[in-house]
N, C-alpha and C. Protein backbone atom coordinates (compact mmCIF):
# COMPACT_ATOMS: atom_id res chain seq x y z
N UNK A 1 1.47 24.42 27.84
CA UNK A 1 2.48 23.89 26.93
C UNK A 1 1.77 23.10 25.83
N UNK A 2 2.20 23.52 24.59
CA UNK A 2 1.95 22.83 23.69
C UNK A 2 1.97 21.53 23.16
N UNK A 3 1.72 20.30 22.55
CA UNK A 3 2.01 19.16 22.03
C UNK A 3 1.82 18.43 21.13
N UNK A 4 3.24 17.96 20.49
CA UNK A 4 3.15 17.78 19.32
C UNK A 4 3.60 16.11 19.02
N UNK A 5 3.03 15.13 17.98
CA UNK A 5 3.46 13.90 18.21
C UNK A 5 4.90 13.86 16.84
N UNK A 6 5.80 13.27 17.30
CA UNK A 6 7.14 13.40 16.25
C UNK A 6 7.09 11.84 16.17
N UNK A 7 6.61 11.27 14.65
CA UNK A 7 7.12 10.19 14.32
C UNK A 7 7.95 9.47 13.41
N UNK A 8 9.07 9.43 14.08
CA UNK A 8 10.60 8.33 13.59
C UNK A 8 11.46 7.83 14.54
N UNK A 9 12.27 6.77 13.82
CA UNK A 9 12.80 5.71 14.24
C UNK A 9 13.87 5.96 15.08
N UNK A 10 14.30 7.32 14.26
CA UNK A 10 15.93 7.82 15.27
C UNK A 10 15.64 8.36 16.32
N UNK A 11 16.35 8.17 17.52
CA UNK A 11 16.11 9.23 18.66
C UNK A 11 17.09 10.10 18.43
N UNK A 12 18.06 10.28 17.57
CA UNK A 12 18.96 11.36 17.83
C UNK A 12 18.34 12.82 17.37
N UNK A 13 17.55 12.05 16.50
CA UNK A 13 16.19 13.47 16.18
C UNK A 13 15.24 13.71 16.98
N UNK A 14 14.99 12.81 17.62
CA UNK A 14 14.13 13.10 18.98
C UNK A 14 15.06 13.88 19.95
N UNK A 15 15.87 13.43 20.00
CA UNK A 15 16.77 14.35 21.09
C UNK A 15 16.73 15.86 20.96
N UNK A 16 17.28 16.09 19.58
CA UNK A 16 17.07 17.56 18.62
C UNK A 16 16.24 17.95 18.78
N UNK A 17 14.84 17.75 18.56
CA UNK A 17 13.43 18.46 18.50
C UNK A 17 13.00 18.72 19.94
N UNK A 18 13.48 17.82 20.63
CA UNK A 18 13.01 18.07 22.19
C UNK A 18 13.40 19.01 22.64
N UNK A 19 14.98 19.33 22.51
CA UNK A 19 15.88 20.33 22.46
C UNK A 19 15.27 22.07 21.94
N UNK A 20 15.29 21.50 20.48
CA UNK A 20 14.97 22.80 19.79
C UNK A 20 13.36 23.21 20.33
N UNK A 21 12.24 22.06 19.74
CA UNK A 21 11.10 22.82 20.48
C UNK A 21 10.73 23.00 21.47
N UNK A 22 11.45 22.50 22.78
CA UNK A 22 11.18 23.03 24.10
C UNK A 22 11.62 24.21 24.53
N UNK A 23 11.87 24.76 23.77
CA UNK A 23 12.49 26.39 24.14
C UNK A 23 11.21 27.24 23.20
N UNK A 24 10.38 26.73 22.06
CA UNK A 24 9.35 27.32 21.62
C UNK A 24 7.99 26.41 22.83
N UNK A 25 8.36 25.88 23.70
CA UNK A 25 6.88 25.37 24.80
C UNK A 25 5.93 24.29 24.37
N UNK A 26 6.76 23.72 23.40
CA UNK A 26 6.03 22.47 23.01
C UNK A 26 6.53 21.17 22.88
N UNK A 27 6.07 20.03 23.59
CA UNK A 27 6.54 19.14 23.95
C UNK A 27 6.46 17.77 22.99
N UNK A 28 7.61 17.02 23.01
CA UNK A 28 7.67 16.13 22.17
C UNK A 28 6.81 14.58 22.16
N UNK A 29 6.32 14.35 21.97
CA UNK A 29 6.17 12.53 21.96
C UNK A 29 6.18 12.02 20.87
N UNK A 30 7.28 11.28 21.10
CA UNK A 30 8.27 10.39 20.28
C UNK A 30 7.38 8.74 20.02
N UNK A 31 6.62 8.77 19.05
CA UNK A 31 5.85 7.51 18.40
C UNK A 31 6.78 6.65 17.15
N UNK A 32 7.11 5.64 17.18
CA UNK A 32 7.85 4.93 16.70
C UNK A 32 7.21 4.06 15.80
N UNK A 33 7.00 4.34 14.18
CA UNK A 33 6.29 3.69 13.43
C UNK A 33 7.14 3.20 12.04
N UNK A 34 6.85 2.08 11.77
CA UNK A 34 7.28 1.59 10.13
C UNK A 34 6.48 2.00 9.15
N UNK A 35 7.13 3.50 8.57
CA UNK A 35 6.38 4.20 7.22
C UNK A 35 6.74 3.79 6.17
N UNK A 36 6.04 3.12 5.09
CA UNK A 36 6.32 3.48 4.02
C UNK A 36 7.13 4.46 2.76
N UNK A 37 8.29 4.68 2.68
CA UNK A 37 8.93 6.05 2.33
C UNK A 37 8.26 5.93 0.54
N UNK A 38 8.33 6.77 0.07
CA UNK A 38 7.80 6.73 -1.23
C UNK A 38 9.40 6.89 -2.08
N UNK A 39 9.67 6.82 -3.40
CA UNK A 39 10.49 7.02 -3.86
C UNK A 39 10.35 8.65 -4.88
N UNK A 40 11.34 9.59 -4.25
CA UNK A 40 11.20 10.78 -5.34
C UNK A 40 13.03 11.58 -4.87
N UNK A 41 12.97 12.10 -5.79
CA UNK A 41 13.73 12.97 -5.55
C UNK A 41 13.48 14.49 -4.56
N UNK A 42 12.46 14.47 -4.62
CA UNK A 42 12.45 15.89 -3.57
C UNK A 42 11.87 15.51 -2.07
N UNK A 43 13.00 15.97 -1.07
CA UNK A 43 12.65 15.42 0.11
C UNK A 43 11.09 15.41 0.66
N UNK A 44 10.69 17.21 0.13
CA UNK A 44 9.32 17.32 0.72
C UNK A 44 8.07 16.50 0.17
N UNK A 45 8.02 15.56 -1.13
CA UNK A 45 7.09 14.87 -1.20
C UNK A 45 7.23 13.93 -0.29
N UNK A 46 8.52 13.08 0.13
CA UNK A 46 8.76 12.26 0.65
C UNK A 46 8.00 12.69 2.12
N UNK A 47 8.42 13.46 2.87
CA UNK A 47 8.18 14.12 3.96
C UNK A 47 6.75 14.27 3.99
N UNK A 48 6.16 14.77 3.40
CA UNK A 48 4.60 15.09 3.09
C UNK A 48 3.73 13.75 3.29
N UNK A 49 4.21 13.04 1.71
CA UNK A 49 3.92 11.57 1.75
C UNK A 49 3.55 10.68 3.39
N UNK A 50 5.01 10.47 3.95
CA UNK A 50 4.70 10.04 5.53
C UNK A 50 4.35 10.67 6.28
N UNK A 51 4.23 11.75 6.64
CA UNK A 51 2.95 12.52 7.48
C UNK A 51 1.51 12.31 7.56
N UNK A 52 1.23 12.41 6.08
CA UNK A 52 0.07 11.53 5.94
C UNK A 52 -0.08 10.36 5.86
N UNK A 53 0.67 9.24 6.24
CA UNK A 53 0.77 7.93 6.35
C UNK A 53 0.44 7.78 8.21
N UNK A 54 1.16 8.66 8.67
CA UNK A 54 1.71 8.65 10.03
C UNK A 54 0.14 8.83 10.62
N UNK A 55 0.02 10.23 10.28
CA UNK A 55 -1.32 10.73 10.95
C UNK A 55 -2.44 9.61 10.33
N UNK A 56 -2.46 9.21 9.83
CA UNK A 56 -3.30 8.01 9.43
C UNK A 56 -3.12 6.71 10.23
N UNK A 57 -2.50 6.70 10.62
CA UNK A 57 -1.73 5.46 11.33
C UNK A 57 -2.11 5.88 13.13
N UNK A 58 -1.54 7.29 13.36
CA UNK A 58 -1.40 7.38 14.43
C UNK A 58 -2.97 7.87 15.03
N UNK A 59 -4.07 8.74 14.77
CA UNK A 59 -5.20 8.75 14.22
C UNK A 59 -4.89 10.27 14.86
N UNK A 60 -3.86 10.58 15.11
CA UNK A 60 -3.72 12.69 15.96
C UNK A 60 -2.43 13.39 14.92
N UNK A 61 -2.93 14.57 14.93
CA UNK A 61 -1.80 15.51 14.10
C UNK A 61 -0.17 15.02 14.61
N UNK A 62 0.54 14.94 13.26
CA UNK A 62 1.95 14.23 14.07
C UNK A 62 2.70 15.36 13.07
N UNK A 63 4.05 15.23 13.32
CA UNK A 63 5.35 15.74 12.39
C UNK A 63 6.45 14.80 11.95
N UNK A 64 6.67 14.81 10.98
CA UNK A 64 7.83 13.83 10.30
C UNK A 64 8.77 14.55 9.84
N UNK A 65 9.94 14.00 10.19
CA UNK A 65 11.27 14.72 9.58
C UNK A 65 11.87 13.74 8.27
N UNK A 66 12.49 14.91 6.95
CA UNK A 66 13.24 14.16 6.45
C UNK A 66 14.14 14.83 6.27
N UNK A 67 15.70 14.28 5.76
CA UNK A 67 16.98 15.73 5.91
C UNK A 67 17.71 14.93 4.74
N UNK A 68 18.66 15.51 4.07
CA UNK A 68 19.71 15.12 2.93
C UNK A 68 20.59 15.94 3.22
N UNK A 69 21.71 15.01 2.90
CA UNK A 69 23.30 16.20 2.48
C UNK A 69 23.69 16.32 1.12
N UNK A 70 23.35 17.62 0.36
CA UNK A 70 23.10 17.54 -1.07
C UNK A 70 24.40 17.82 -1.55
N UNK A 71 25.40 17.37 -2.04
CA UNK A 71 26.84 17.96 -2.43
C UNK A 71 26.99 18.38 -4.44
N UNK A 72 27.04 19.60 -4.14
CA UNK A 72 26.79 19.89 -5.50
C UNK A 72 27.80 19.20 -6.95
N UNK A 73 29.04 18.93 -6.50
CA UNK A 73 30.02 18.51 -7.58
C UNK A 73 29.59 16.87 -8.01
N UNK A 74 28.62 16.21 -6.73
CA UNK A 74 28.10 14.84 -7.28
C UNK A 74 26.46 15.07 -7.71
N UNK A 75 26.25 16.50 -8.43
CA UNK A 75 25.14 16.07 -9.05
C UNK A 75 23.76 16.48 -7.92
N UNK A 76 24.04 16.74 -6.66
CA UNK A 76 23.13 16.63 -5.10
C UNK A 76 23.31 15.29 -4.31
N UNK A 77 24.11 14.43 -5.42
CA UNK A 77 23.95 13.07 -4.35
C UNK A 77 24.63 13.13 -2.68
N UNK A 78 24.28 12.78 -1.84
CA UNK A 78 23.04 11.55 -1.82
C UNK A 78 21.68 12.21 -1.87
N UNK A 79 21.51 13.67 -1.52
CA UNK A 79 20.35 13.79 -1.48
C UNK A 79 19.33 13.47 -0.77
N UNK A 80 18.26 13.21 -1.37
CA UNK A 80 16.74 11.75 -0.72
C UNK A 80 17.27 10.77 -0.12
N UNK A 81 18.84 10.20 -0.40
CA UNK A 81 19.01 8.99 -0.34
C UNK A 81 20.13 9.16 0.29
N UNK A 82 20.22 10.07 1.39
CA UNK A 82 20.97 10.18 2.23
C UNK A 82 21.03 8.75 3.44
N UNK A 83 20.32 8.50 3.87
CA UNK A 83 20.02 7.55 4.92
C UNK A 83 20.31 6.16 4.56
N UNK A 84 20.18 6.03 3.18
CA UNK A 84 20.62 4.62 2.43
C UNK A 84 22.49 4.63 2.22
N UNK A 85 22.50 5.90 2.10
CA UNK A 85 24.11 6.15 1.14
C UNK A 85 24.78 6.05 2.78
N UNK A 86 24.17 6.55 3.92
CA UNK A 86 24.72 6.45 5.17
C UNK A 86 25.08 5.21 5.56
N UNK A 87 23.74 4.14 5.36
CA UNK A 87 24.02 3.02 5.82
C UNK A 87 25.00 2.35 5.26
N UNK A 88 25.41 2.20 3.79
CA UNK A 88 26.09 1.46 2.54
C UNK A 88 27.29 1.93 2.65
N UNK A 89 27.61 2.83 2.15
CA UNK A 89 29.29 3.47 1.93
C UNK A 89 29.40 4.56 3.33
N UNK A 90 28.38 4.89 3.56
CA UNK A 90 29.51 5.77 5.28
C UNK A 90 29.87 6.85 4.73
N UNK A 91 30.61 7.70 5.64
CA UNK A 91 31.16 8.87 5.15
C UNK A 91 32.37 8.81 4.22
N UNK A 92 33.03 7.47 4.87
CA UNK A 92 34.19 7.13 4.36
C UNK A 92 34.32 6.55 2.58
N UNK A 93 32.65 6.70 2.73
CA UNK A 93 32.37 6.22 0.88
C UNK A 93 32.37 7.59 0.01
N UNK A 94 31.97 8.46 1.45
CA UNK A 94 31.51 9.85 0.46
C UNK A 94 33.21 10.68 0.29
N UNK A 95 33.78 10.48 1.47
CA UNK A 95 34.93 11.12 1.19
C UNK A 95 35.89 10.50 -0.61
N UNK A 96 35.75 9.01 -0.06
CA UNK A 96 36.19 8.14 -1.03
C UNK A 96 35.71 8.76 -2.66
N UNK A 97 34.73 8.82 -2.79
CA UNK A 97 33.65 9.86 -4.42
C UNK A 97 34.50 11.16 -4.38
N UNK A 98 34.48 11.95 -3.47
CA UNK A 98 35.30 12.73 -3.22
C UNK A 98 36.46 13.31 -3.25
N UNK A 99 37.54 12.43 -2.98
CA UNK A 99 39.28 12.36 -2.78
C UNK A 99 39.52 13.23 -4.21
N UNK A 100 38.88 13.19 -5.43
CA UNK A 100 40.12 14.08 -6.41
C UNK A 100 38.60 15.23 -6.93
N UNK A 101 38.03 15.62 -6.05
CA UNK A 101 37.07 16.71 -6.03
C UNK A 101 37.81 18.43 -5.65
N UNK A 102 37.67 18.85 -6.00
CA UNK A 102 37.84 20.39 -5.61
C UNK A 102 36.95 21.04 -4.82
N UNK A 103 35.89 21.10 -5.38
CA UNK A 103 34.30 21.83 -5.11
C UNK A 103 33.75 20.89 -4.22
N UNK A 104 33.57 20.97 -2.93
CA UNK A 104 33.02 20.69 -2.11
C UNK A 104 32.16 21.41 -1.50
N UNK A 105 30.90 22.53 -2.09
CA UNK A 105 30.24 22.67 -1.96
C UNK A 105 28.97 21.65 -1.48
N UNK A 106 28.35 22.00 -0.31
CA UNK A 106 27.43 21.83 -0.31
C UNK A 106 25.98 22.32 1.17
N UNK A 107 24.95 21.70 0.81
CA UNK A 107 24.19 22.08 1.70
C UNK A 107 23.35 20.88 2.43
N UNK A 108 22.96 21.14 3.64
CA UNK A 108 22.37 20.24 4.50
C UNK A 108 21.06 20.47 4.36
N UNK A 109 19.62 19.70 4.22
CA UNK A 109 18.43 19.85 4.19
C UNK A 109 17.75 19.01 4.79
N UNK A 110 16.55 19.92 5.64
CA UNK A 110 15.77 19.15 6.22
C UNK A 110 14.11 19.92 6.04
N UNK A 111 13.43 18.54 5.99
CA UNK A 111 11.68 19.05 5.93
C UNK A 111 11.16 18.38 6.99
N UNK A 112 10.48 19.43 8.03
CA UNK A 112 9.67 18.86 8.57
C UNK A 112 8.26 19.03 7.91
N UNK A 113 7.05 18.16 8.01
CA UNK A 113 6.23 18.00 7.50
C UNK A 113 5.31 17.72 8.17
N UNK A 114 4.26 18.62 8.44
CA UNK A 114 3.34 18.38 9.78
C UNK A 114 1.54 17.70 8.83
N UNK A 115 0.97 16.79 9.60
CA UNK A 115 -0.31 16.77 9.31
C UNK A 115 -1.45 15.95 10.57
N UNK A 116 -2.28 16.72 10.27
CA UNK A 116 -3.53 16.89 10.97
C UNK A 116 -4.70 16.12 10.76
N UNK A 117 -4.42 15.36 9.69
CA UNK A 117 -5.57 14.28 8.44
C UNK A 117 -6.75 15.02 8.50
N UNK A 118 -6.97 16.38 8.39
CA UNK A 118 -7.78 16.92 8.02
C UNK A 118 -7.48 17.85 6.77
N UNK A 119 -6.19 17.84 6.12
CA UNK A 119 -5.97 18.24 5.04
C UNK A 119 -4.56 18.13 4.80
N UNK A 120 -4.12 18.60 3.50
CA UNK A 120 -2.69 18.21 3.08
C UNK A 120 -1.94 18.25 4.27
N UNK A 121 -0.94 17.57 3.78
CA UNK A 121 0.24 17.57 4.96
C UNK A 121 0.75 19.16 3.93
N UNK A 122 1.74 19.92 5.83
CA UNK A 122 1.92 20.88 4.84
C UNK A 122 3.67 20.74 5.20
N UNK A 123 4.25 21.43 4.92
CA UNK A 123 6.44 21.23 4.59
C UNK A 123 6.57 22.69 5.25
N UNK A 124 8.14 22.49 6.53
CA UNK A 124 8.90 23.52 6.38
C UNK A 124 10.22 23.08 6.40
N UNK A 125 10.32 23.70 5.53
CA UNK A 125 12.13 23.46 5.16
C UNK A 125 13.08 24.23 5.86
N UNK A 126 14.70 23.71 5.83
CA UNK A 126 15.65 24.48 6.77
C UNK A 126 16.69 23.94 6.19
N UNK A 127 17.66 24.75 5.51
CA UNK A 127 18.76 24.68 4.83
C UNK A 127 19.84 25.22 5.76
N UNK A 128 21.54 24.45 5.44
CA UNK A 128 22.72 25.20 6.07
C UNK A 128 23.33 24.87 4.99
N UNK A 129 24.50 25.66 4.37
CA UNK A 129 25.24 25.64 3.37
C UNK A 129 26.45 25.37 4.16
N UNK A 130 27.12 24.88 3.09
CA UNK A 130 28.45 24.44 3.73
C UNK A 130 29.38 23.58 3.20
N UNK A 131 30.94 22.81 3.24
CA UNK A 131 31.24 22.09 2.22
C UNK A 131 31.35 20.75 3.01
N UNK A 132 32.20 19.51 2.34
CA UNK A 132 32.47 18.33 2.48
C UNK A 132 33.77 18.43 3.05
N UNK A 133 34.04 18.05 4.58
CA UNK A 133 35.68 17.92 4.89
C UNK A 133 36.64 17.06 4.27
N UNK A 134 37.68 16.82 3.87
CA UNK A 134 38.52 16.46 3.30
C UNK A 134 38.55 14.90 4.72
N UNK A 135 38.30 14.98 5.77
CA UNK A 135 38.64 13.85 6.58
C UNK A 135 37.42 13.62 7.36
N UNK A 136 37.42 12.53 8.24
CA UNK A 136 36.14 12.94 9.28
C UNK A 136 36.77 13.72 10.54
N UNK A 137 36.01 14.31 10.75
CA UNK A 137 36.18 15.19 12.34
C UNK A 137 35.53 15.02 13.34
N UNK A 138 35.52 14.56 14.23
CA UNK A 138 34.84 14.38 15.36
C UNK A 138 33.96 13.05 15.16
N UNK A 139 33.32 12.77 16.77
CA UNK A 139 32.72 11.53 16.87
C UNK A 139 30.96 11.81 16.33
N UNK A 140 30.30 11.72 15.89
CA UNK A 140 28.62 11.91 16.53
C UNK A 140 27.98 11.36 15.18
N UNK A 141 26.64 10.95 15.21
CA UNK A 141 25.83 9.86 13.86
C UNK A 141 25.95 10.89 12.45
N UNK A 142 25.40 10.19 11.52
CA UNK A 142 25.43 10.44 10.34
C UNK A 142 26.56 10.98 9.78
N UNK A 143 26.13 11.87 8.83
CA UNK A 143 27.38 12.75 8.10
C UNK A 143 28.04 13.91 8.79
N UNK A 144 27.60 14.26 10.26
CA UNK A 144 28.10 15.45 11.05
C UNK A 144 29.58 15.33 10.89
N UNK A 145 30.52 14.10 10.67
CA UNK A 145 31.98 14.53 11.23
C UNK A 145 32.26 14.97 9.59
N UNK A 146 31.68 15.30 8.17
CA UNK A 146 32.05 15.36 7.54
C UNK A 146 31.70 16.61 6.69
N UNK A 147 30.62 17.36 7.48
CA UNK A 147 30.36 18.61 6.96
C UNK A 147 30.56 19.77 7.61
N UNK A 148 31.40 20.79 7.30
CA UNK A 148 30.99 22.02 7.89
C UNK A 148 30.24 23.17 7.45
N UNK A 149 29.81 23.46 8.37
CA UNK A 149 29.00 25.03 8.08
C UNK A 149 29.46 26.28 7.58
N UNK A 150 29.28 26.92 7.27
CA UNK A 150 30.06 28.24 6.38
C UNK A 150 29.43 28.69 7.66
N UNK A 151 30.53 29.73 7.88
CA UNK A 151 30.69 30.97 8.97
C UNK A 151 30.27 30.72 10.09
N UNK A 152 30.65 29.43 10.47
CA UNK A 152 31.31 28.79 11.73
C UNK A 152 32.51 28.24 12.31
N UNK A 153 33.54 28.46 11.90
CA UNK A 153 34.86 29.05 12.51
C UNK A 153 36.01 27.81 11.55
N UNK A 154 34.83 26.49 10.39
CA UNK A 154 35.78 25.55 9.88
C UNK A 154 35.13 24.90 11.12
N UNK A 155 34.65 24.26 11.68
CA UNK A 155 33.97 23.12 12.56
C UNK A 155 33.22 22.16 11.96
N UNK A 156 33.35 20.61 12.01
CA UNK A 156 32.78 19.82 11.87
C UNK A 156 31.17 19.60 12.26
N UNK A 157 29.83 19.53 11.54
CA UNK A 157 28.85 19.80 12.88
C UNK A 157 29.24 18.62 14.26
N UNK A 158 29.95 17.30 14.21
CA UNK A 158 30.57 16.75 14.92
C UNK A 158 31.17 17.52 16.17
N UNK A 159 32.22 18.52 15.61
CA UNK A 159 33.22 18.77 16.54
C UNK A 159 32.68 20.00 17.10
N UNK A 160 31.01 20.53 16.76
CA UNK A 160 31.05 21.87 17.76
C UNK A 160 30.22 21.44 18.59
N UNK A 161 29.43 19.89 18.74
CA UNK A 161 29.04 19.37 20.05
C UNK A 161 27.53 19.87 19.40
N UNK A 162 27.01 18.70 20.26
CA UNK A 162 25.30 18.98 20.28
C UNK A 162 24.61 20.43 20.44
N UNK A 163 25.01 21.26 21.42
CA UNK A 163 24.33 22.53 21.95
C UNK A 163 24.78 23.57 20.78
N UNK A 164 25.48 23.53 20.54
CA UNK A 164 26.24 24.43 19.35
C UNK A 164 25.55 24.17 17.63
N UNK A 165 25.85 23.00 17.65
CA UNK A 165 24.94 22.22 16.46
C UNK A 165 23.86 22.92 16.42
N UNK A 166 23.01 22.54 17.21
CA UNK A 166 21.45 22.46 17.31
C UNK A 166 21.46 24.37 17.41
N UNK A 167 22.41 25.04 17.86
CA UNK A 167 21.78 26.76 17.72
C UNK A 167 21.98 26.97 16.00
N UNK A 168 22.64 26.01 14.90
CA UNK A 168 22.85 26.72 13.63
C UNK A 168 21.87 25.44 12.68
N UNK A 169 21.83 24.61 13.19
CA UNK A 169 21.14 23.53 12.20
C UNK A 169 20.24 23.56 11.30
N UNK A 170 20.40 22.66 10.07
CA UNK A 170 19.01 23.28 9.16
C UNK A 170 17.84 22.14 9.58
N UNK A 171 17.96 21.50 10.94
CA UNK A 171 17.01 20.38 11.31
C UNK A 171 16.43 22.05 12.01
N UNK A 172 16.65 22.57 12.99
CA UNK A 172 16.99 23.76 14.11
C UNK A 172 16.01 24.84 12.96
N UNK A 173 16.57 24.79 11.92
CA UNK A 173 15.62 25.81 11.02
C UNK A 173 14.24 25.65 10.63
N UNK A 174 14.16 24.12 10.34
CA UNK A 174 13.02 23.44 9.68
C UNK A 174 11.94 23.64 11.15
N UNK A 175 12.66 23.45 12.16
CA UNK A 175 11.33 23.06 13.49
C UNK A 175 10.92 24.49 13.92
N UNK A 176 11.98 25.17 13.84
CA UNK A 176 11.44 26.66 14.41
C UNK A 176 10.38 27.58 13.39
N UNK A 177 10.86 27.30 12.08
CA UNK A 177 9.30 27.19 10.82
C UNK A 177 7.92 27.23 11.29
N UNK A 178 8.34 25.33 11.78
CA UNK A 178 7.17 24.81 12.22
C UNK A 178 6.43 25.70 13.36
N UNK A 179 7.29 25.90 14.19
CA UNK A 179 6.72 26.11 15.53
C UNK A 179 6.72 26.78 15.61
N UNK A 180 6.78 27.97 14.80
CA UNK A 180 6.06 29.41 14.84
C UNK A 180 4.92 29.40 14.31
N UNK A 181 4.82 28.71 12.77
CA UNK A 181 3.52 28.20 11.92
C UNK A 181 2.39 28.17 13.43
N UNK A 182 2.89 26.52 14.01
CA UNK A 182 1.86 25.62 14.53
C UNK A 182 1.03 26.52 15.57
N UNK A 183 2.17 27.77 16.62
CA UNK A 183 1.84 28.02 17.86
C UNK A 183 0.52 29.38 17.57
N UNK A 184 0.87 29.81 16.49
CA UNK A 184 -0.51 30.58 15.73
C UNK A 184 -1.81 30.30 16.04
C-alpha cells in the first residue's frame, strides 16, 4: 500500500481522501499545519504555492487541497475565496447575492497539488458543473446544501449523503488525477 502525507486543517477532507484514495491503495496521513495561503485568483497557484510550503515544512512529499464554488452570474465569485466568503456571509449570504438572479450556473473546483521538494509542485484539477439552489438543502459543511450537480437527479451535494457525493465530486476527480499520476 501506498502513502501519501495530506496537509490541512479540515478533516472533512481528510475524511474524503481517505475515502476516495483508499480504494486506489493509498493511505492517508493527515499532518495539520499553518500555511501561508498566497493571494491570487487561480486556485492552482494557490495550491502549488502551499505544497511547496508544506513539503518544506514537513521535510516528505505531501498533497494539498484547494476547492472554490465559482458561480458564473457573480463574475466566479467566491471563487479562491471560497473559504473566507464561507466563513463571513454563509450560504445564506450567497443565496442572499442571489435572490433576484436567474442564471445560476455554476461549477465546483478543486486542485490537488502534490510536491516532493525536489521540484515544482505539480496540480490536478477536478471540476463538477452545476447550479446554485434557490434554498439550502440538507445538513453537511460548506456550500454542499446549496449546490447541485447537473445529471444527478436535482440533489443537493448535502442531500445525496457522503457515499454518493464522494462517487461524483470534483474533490473525487482532482484525487483520482492524482492517484493515477502518483501510483506510476
Amino acid at each position: 500500500m501506498s502513502k501519501i502525507i495530506f496537509v490541512t486543517g479540515n478533516l472533512n477532507k481528510v475524511r474524503e481522501a481517505n475515502q476516495i484514495l483508499g480504494s486506489f491503495r493509498i493511505d492517508v496521513e493527515h499532518v495539520n499545519l499553518r500555511l501561508n495561503e498566497i493571494q491570487s485568483d487561480r486556485l492552482e497557484e494557490i495550491a502549488k504555492a502551499s505544497a511547496l510550503e508544506a513539503t518544506h515544512q514537513v521535510g516528505k512529499p505531501v498533497i494539498v487541497e484547494d476547492s472554490g464554488l465559482f458561480i458564473k452570474s457573480l463574475g466566479g465569485f467566491p471563487g479562491p475565496f471560497s473559504s473566507y466568503v464561507q466563513r463571513t456571509i454563509g450560504n445564506r449570504g450567497i443565496l442572499k447575492l442571489m435572490r433576484e438572479i436567474d442564471d445560476r450556473e455554476s461549477c465546483f473546483k478543486s486542485v490537488v497539488a502534490y510536491c516532493d521538494g525536489k521540484r515544482k509542485a505539480l496540480s490536478f484539477t477536478g471540476e463538477v458543473r452545476g447550479k446554485i439552489s434557490h434554498k439550502e438543502r440538507g445538513k453537511v459543511w460548506g456550500f454542499d446544501p446549496i449546490f447541485i450537480p447537473d445529471g444527478e437527479g436535482g440533489e443537493t451535494y448535502a442531500e445525496m449523503g457522503a457515499v454518493e457525493k464522494n462517487r461524483i465530486s470534483h474533490r473525487r476527480r482532482a484525487l483520482e488525477k492524482f492517484a493515477k499520476w502518483y501510483l506510476k
